[in-house]
C-alpha atoms as a PDB file:
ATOM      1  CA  UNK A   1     -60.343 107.730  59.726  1.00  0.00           C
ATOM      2  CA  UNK A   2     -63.590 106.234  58.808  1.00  0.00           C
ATOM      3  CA  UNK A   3     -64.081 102.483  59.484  1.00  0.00           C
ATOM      4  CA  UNK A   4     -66.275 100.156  57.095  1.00  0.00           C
ATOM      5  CA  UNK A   5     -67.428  96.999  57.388  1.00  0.00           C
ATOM      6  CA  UNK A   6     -69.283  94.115  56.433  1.00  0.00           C
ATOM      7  CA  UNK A   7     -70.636  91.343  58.362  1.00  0.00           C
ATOM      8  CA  UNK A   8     -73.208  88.856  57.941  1.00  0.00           C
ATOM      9  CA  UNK A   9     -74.313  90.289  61.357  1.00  0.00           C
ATOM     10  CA  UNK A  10     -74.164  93.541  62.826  1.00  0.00           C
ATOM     11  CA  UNK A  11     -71.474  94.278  65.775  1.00  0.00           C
ATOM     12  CA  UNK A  12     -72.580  95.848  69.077  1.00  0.00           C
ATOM     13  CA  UNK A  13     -74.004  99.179  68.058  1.00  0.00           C
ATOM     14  CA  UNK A  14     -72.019 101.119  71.724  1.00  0.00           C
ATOM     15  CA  UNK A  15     -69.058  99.209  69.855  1.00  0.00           C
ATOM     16  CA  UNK A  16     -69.494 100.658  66.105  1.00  0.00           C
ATOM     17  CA  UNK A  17     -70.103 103.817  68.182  1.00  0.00           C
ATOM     18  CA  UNK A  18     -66.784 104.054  69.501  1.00  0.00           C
ATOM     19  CA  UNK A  19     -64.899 103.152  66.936  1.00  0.00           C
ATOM     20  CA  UNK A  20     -67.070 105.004  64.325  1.00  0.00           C
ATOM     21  CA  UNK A  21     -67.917 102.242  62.288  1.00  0.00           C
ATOM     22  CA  UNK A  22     -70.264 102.134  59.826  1.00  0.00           C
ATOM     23  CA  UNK A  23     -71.765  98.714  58.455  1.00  0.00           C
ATOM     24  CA  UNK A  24     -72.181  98.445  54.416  1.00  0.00           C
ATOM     25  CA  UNK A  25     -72.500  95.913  51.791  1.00  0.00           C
ATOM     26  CA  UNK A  26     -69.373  94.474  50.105  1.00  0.00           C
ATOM     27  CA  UNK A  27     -70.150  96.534  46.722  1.00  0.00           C
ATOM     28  CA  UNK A  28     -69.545  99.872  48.938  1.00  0.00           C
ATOM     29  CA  UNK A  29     -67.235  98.896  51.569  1.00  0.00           C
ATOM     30  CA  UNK A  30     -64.950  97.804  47.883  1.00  0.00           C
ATOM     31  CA  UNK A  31     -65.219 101.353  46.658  1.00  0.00           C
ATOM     32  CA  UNK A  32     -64.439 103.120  49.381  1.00  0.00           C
ATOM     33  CA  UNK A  33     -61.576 101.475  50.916  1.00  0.00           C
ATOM     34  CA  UNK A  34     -58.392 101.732  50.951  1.00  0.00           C
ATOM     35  CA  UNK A  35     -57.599  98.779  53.032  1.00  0.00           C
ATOM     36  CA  UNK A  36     -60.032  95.893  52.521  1.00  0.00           C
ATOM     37  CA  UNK A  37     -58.657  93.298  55.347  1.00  0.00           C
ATOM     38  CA  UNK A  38     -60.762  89.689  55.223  1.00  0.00           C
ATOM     39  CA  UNK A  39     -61.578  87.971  58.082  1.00  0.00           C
ATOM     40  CA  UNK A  40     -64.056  85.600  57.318  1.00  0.00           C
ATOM     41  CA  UNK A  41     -64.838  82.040  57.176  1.00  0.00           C
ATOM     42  CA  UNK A  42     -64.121  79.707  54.176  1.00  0.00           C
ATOM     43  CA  UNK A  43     -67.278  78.191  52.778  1.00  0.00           C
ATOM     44  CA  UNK A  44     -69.166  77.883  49.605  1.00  0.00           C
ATOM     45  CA  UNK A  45     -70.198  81.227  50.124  1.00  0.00           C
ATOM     46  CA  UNK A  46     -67.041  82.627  50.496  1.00  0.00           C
ATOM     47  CA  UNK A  47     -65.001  80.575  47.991  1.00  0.00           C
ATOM     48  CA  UNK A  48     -63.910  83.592  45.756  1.00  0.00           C
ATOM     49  CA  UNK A  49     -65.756  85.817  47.670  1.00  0.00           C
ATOM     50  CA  UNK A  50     -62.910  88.673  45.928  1.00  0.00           C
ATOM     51  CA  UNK A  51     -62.777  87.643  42.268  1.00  0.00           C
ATOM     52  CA  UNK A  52     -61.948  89.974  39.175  1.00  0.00           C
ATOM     53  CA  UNK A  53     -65.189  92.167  39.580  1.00  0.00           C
ATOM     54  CA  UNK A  54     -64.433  92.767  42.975  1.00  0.00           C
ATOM     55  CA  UNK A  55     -60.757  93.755  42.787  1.00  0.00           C
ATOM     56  CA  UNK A  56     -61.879  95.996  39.769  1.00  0.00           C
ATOM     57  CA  UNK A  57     -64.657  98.065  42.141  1.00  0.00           C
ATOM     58  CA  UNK A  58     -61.936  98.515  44.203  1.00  0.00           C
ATOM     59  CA  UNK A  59     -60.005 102.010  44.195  1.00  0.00           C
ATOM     60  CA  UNK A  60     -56.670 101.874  42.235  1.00  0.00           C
ATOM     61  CA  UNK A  61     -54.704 102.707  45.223  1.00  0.00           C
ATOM     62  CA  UNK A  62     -56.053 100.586  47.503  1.00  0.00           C
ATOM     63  CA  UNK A  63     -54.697  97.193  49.264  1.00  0.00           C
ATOM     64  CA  UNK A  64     -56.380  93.567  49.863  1.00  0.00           C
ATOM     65  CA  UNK A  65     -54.757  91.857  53.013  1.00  0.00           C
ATOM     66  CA  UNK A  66     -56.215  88.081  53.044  1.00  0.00           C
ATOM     67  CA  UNK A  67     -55.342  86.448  56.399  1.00  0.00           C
ATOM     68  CA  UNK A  68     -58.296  84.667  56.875  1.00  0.00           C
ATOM     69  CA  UNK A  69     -58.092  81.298  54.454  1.00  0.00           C
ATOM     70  CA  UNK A  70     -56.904  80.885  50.889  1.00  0.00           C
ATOM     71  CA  UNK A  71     -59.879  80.427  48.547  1.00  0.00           C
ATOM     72  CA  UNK A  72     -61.811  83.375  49.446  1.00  0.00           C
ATOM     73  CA  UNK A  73     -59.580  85.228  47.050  1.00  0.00           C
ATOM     74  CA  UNK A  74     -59.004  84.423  43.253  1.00  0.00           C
ATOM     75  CA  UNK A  75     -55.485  84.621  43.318  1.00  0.00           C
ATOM     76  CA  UNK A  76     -54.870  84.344  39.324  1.00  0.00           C
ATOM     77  CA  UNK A  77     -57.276  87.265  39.330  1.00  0.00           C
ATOM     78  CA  UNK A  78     -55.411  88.991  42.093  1.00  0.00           C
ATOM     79  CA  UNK A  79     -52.120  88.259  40.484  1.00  0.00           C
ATOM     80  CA  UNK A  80     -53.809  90.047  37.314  1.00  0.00           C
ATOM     81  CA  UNK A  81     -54.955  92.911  38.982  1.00  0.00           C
ATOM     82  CA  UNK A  82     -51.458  93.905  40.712  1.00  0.00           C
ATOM     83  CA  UNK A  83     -49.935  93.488  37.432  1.00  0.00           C
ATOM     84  CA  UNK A  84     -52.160  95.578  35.705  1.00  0.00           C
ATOM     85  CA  UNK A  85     -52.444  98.426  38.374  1.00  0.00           C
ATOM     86  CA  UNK A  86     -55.808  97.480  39.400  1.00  0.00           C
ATOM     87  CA  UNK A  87     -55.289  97.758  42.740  1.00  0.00           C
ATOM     88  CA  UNK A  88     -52.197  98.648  44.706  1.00  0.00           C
ATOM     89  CA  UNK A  89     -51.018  96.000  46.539  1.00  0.00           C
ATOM     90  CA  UNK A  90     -51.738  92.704  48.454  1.00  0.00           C
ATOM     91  CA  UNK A  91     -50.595  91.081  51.095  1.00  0.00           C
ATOM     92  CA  UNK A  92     -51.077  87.047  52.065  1.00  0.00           C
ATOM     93  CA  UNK A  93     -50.366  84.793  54.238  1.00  0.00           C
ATOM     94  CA  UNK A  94     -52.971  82.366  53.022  1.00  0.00           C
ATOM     95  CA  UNK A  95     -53.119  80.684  49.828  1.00  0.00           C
ATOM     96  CA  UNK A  96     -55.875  79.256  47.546  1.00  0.00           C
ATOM     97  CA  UNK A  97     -53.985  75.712  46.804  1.00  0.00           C
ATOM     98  CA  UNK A  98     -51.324  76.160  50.320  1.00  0.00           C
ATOM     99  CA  UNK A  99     -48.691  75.263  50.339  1.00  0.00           C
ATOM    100  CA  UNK A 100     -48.375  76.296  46.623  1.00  0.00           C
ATOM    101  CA  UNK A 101     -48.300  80.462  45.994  1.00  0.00           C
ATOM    102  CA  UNK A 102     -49.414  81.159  42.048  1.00  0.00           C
ATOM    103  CA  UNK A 103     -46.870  81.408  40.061  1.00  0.00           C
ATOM    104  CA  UNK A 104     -48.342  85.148  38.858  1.00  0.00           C
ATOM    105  CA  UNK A 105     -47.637  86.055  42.400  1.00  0.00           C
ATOM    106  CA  UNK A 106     -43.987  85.644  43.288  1.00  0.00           C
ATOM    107  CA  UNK A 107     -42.128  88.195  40.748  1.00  0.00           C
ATOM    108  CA  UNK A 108     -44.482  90.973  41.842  1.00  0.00           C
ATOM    109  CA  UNK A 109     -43.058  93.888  43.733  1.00  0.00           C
ATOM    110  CA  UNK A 110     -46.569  95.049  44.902  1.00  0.00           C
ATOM    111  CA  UNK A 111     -47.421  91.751  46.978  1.00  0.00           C
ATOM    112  CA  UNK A 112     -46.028  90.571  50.086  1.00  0.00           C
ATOM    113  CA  UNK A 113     -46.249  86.391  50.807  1.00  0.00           C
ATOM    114  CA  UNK A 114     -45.885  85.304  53.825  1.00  0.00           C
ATOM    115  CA  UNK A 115     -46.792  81.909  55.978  1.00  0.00           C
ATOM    116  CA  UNK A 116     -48.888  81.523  58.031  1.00  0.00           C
ATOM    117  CA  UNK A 117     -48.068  82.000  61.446  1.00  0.00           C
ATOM    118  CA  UNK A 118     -51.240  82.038  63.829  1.00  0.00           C
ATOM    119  CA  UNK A 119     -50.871  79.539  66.815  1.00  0.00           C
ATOM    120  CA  UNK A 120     -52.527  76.053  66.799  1.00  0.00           C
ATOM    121  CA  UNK A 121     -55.465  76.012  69.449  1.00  0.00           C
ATOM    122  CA  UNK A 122     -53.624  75.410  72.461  1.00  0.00           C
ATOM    123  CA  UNK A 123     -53.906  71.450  73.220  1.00  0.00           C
ATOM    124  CA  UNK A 124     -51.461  71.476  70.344  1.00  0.00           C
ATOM    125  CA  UNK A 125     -49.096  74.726  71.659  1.00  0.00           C
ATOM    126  CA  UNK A 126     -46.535  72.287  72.912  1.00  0.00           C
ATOM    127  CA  UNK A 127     -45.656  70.073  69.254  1.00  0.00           C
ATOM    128  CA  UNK A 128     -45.703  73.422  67.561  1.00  0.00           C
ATOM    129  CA  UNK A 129     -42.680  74.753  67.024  1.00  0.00           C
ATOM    130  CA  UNK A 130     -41.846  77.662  64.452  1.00  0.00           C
ATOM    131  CA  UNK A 131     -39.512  77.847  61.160  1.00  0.00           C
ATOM    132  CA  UNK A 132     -36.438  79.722  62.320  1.00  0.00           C
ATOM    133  CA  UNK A 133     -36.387  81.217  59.155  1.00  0.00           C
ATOM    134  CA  UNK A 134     -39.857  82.646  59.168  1.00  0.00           C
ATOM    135  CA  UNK A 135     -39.799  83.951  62.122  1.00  0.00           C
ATOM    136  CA  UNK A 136     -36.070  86.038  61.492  1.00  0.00           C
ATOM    137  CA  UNK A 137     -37.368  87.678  58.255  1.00  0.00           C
ATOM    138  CA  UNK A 138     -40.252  87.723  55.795  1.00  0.00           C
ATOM    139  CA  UNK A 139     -38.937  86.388  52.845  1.00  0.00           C
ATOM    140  CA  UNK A 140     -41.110  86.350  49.359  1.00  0.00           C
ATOM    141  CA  UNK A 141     -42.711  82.665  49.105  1.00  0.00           C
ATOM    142  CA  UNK A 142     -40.653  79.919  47.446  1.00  0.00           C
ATOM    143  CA  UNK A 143     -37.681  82.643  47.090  1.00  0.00           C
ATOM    144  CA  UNK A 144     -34.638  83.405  49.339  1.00  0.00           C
ATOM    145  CA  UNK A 145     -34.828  86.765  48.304  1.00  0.00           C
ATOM    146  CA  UNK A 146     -36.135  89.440  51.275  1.00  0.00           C
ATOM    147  CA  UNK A 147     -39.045  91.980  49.820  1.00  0.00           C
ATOM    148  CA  UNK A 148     -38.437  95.557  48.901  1.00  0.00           C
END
């Protein structure tokens, strides 16, 4: 399996080495991918960071996993390119207006919505406390209905 990345800043080159990683610019790293996962912070520079153009470099059978923040992905352009076949599928636990999913997302078989369940920073580990019902089974967002 070759590994891609981008990154405002190159990893540890004995790390890339092991792991056979090869740093490239967005525009390539789109193409060739069949799993683009973002993990990036949510800035100005980031806010739609995957729009229509980028979805549509992207190979038709590949899948965009945003689990970093909301607004780095167009979602009414995401929601357009799973409908159309763009790309393959999606899957989110972040959303650009949370709590709110689009509406273009929630009838699509090719997405799966989730919340978002990463831990508080610990000072606040004892209030936190986890939905029953997320944690049981994924459910599609603002449905009772379980995906595919």
């Amino acid at each position: 399996m070759e590994i891609v990345y981008q990154s405002r800043s190159e990893i540890d080159p004995a790390v890339a080495s092991e792991l056979g990683a090869r740093r490239v610019d967005l525009d390539e790293l789109l193409a060739v991918s069949d799993v683009v996962s973002l993990h990036c912070p949510y800035g100005p520079a980031t806010h739609h960071l995957i729009g229509a153009e980028q979805l549509a470099a992207m190979k038709d059978s590949a899948y965009l996993v945003n689990t970093a923040r909301g607004p780095i992905v167009d979602e009414a352009a995401l929601a357009a390119a799973l409908r159309d076949g763009i790309i393959a599928g999606a899957g989110l636990d972040v959303y650009e207006q949370e709590p709110t999913v689009h509406p273009g997302l929630l009838d699509l078989d090719n997405v799966v919505l989730l919340p978002h369940l990463a831990p508080p920073p610990s000072r606040h580990a004892p209030r936190w406390r986890c939905s029953p019902r997320t944690t049981r089974s994924p459910c599609s967002a603002g449905t009772s209905r379980l995906p595919p």
